[in-house]
PDB file of N, CA and C in Angstrom:
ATOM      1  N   UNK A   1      20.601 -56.326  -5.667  1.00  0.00           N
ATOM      2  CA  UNK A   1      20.338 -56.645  -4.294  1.00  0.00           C
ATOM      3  C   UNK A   1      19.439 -57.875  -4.261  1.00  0.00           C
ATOM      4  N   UNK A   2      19.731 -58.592  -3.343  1.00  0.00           N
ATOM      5  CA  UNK A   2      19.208 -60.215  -3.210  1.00  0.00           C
ATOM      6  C   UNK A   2      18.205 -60.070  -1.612  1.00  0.00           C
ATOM      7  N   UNK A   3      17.431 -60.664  -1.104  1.00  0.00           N
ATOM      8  CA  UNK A   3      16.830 -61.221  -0.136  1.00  0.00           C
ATOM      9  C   UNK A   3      16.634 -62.647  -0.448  1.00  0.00           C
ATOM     10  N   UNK A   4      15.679 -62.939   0.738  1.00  0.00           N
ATOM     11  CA  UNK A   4      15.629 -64.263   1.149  1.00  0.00           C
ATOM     12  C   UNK A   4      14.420 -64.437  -0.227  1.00  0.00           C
ATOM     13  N   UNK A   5      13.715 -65.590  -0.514  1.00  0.00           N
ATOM     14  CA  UNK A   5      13.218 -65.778  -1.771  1.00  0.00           C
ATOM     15  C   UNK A   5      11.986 -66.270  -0.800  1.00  0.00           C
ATOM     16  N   UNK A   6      10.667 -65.575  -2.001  1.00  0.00           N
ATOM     17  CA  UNK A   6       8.976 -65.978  -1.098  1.00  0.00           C
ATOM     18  C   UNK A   6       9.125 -67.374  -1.704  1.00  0.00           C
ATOM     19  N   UNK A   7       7.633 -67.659  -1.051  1.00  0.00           N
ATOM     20  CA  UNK A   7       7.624 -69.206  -0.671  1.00  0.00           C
ATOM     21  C   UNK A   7       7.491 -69.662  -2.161  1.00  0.00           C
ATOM     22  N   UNK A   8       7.079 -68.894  -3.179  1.00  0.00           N
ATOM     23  CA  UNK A   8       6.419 -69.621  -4.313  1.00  0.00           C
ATOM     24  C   UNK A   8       7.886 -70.118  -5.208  1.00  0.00           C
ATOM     25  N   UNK A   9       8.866 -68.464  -4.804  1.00  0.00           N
ATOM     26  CA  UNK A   9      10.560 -68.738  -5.596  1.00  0.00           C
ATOM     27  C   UNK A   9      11.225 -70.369  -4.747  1.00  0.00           C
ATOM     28  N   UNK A  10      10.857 -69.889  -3.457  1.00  0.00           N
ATOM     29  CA  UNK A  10      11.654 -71.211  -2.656  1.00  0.00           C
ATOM     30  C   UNK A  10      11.906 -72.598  -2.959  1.00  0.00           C
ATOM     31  N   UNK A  11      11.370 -73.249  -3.632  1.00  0.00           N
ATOM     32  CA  UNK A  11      11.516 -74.407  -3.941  1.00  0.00           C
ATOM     33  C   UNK A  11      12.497 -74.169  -5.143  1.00  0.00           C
ATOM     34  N   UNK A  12      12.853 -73.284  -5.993  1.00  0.00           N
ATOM     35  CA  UNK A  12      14.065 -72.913  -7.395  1.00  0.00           C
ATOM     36  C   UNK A  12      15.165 -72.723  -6.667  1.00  0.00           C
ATOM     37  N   UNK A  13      15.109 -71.643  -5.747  1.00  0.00           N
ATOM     38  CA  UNK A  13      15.743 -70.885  -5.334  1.00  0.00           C
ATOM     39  C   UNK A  13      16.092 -70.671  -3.814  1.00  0.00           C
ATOM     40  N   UNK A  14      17.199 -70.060  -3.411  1.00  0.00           N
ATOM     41  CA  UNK A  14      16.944 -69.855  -1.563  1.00  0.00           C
ATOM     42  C   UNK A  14      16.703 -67.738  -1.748  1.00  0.00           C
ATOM     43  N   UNK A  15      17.380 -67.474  -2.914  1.00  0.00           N
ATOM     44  CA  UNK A  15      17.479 -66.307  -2.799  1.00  0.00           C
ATOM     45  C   UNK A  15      16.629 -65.506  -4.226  1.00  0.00           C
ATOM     46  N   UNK A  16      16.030 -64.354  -3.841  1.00  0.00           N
ATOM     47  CA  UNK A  16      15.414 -63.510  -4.892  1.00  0.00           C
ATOM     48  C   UNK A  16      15.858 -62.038  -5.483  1.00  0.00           C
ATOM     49  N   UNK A  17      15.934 -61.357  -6.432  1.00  0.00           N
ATOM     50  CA  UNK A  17      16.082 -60.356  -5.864  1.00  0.00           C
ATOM     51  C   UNK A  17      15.057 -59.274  -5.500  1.00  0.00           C
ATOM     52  N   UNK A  18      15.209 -58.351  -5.044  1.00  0.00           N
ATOM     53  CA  UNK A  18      14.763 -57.255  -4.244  1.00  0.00           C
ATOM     54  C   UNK A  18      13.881 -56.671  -5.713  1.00  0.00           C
ATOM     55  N   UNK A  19      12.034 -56.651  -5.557  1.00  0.00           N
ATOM     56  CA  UNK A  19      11.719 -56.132  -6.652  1.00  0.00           C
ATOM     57  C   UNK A  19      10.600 -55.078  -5.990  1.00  0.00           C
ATOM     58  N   UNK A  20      10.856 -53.547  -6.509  1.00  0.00           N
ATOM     59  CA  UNK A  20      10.620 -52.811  -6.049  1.00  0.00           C
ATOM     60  C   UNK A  20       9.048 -52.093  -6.600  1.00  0.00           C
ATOM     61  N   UNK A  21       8.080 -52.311  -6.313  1.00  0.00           N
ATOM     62  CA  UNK A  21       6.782 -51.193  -6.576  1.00  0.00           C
ATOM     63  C   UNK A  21       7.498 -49.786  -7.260  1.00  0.00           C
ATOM     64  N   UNK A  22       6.637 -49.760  -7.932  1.00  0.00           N
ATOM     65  CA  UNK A  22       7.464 -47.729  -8.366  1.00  0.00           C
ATOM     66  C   UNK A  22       6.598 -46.642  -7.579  1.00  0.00           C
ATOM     67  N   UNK A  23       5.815 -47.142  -6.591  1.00  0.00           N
ATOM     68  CA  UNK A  23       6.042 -46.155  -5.882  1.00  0.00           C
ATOM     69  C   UNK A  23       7.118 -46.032  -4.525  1.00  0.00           C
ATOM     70  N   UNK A  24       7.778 -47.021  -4.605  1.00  0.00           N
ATOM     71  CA  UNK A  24       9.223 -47.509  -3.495  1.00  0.00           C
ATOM     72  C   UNK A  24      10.100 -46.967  -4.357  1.00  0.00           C
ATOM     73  N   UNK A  25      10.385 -46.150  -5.525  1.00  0.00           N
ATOM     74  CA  UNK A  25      11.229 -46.049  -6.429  1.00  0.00           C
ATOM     75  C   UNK A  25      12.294 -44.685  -5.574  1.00  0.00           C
ATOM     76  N   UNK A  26      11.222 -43.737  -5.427  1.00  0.00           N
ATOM     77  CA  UNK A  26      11.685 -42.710  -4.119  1.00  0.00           C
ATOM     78  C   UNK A  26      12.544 -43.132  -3.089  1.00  0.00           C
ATOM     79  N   UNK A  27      11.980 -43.775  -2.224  1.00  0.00           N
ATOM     80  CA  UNK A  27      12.615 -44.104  -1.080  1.00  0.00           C
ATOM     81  C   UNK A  27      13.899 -44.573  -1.280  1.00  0.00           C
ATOM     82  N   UNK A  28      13.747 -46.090  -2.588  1.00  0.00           N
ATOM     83  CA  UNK A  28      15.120 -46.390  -2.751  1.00  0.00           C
ATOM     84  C   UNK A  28      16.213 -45.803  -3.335  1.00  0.00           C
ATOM     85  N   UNK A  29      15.885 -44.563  -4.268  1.00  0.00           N
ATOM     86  CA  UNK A  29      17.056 -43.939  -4.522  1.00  0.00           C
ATOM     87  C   UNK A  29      17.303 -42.466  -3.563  1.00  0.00           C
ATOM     88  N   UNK A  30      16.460 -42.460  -2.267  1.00  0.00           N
ATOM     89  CA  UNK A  30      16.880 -41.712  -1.432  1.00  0.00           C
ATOM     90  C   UNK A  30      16.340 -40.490  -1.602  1.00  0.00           C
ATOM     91  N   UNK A  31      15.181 -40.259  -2.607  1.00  0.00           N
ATOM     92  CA  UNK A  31      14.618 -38.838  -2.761  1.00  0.00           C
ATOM     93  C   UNK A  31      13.598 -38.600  -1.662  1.00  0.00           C
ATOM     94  N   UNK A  32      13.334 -39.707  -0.581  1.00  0.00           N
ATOM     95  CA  UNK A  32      12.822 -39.282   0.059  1.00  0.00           C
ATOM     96  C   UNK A  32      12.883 -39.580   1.557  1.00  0.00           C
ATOM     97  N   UNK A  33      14.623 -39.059   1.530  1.00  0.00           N
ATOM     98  CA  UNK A  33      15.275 -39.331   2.792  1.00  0.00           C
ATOM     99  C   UNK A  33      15.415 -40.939   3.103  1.00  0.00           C
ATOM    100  N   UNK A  34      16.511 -40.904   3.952  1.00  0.00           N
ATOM    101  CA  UNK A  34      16.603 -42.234   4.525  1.00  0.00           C
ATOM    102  C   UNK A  34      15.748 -43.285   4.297  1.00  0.00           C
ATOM    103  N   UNK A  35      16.426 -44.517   4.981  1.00  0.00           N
ATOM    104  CA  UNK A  35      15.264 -45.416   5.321  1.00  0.00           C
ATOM    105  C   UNK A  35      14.745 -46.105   4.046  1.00  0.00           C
ATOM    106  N   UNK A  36      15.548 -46.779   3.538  1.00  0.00           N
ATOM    107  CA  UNK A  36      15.225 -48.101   2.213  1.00  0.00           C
ATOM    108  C   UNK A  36      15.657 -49.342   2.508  1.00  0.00           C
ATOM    109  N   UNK A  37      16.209 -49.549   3.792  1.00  0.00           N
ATOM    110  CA  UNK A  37      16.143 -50.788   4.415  1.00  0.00           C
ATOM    111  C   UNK A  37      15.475 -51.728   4.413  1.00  0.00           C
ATOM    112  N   UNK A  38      14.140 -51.642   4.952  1.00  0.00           N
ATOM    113  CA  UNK A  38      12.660 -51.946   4.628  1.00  0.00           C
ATOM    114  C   UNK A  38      12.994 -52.325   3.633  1.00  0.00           C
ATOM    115  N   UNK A  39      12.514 -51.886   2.616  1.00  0.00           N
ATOM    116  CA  UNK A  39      12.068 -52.123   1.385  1.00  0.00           C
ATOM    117  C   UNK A  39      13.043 -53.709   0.374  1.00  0.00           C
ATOM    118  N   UNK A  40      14.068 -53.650   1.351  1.00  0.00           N
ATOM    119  CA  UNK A  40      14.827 -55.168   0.741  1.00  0.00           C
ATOM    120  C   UNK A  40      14.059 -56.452   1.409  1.00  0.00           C
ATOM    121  N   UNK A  41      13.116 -56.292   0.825  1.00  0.00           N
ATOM    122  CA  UNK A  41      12.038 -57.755   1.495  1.00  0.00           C
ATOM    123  C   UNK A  41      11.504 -58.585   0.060  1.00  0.00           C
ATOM    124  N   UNK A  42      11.349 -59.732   0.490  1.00  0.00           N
ATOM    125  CA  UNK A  42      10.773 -60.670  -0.868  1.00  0.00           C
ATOM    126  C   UNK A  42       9.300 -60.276  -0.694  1.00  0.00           C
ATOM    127  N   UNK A  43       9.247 -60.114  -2.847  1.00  0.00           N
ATOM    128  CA  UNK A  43       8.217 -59.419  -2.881  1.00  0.00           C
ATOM    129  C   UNK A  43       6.924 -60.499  -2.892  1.00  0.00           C
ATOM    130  N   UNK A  44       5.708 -60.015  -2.535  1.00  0.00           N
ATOM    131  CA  UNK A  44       4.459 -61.072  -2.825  1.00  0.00           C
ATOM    132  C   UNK A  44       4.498 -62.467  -3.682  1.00  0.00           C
ATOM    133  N   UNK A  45       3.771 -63.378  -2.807  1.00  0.00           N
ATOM    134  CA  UNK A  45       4.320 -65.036  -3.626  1.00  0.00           C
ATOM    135  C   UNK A  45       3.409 -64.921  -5.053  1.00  0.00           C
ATOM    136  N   UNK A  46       2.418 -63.799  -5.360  1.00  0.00           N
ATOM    137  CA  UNK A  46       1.507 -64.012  -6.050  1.00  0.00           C
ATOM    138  C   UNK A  46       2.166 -62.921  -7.362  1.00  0.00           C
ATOM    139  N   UNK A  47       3.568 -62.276  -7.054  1.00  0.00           N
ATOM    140  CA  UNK A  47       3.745 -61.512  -7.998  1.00  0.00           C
ATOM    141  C   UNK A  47       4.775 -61.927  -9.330  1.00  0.00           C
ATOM    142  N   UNK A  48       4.989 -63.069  -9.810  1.00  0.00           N
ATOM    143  CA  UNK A  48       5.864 -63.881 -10.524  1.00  0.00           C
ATOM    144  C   UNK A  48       5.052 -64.950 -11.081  1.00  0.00           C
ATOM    145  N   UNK A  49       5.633 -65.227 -12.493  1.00  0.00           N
ATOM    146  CA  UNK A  49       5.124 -66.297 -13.158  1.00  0.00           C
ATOM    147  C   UNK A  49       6.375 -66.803 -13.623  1.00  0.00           C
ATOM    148  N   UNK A  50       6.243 -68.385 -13.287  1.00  0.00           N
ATOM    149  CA  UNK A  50       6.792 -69.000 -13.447  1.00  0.00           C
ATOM    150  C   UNK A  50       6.786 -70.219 -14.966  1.00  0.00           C
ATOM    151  N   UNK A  51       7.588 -70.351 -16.029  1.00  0.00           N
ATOM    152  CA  UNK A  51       7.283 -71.159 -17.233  1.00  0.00           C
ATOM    153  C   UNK A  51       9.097 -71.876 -17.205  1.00  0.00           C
ATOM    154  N   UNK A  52       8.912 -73.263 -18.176  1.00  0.00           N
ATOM    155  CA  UNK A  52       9.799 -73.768 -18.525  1.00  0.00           C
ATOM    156  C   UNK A  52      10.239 -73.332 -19.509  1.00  0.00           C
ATOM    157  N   UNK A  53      11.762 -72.642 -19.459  1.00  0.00           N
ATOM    158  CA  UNK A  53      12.692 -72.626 -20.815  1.00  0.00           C
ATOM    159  C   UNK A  53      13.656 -73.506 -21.680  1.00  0.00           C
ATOM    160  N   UNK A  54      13.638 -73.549 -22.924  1.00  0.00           N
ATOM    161  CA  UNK A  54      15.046 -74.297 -23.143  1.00  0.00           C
ATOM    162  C   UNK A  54      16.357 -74.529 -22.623  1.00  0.00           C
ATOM    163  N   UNK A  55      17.100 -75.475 -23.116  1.00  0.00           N
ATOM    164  CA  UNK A  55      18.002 -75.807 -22.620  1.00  0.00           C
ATOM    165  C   UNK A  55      19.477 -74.412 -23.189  1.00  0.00           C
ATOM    166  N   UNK A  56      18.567 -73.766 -24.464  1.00  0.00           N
ATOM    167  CA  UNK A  56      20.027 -72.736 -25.070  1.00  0.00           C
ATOM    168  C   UNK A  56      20.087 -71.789 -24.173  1.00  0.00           C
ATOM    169  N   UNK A  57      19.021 -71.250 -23.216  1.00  0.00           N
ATOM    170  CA  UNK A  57      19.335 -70.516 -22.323  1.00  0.00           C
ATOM    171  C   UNK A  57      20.739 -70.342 -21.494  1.00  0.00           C
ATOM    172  N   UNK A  58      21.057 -71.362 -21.553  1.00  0.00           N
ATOM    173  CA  UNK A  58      22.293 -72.055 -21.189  1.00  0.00           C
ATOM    174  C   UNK A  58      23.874 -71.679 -21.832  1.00  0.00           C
ATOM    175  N   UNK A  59      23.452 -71.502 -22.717  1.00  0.00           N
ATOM    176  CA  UNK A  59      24.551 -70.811 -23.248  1.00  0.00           C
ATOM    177  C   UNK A  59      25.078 -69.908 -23.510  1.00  0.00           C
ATOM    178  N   UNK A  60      25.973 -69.247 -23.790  1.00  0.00           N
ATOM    179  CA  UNK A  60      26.571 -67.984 -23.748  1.00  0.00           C
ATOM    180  C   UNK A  60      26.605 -67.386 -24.946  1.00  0.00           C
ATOM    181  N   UNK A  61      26.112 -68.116 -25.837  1.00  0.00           N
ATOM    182  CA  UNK A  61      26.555 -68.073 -27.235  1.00  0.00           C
ATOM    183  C   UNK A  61      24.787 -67.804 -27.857  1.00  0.00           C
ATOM    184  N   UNK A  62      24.143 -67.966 -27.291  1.00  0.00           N
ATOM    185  CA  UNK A  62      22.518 -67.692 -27.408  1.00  0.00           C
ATOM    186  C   UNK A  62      22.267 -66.527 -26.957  1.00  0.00           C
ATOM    187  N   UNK A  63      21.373 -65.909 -28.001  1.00  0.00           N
ATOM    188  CA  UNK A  63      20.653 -64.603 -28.048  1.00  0.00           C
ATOM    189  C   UNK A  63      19.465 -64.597 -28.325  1.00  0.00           C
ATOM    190  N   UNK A  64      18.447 -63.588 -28.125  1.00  0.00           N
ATOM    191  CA  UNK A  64      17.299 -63.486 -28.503  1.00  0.00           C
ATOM    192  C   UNK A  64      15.870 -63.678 -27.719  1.00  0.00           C
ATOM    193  N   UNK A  65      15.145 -63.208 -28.068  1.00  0.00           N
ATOM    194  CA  UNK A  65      13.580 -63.460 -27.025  1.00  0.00           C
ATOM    195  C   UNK A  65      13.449 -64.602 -26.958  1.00  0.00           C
ATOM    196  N   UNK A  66      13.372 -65.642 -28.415  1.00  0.00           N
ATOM    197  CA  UNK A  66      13.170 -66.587 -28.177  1.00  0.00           C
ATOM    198  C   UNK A  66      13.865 -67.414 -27.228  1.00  0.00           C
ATOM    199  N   UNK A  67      14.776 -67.163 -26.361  1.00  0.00           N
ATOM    200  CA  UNK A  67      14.896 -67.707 -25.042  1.00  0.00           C
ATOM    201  C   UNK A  67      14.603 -68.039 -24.094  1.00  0.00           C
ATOM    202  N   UNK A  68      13.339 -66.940 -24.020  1.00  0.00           N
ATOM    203  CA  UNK A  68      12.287 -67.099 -22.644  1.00  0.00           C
ATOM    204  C   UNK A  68      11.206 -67.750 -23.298  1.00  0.00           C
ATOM    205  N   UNK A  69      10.948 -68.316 -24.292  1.00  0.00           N
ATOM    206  CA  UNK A  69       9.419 -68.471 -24.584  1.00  0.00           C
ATOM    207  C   UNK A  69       9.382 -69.771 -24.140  1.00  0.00           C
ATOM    208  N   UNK A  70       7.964 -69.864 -23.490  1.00  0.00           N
ATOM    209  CA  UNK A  70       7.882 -71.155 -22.230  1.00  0.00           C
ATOM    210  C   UNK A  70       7.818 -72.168 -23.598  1.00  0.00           C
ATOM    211  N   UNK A  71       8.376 -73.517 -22.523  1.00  0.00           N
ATOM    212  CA  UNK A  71       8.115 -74.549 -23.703  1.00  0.00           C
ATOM    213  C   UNK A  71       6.839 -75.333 -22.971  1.00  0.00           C
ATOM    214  N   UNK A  72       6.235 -75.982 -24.068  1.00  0.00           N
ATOM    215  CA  UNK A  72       4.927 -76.396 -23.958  1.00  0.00           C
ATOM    216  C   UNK A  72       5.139 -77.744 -23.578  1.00  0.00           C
ATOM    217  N   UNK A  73       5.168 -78.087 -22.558  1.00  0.00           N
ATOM    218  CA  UNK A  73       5.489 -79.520 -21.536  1.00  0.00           C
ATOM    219  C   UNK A  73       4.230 -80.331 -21.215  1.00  0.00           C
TER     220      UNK A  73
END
């Protein structure tokens, strides 16, 4: 599930997805009745870190952690 993207994603992105607190974990799988509507909102601009990755990310043919490790710019 996607929403609109907070201000900090906005400039990458138009869209984020939907990241849920675990105590929203209930609601969204319905254990506690209805009503998880709400809860598809972009989450806090302060809750994401943002780093530069390589370019193998890119490929389909690349595996491994070392994918995400920020590069030092």
């Amino acid at each position: 599930m996607t929403c609109a993207a907070n201000a900090a994603l906005a400039p990458i992105h138009h869209r984020m997805p939907v990241i849920l607190a675990p105590q929203d974990w209930p609601k969204w799988l319905g254990e506690d009745g209805p009503g998880a509507a709400p809860l598809m909102r972009p989450a806090p601009d302060d809750s994401l870190q943002f780093h530069r990755v390589g370019t193998a990310i890119n490929s389909n043919r690349a595996s491994g952690d070392t994918l995400i490790d920020p590069l030092d710019c």
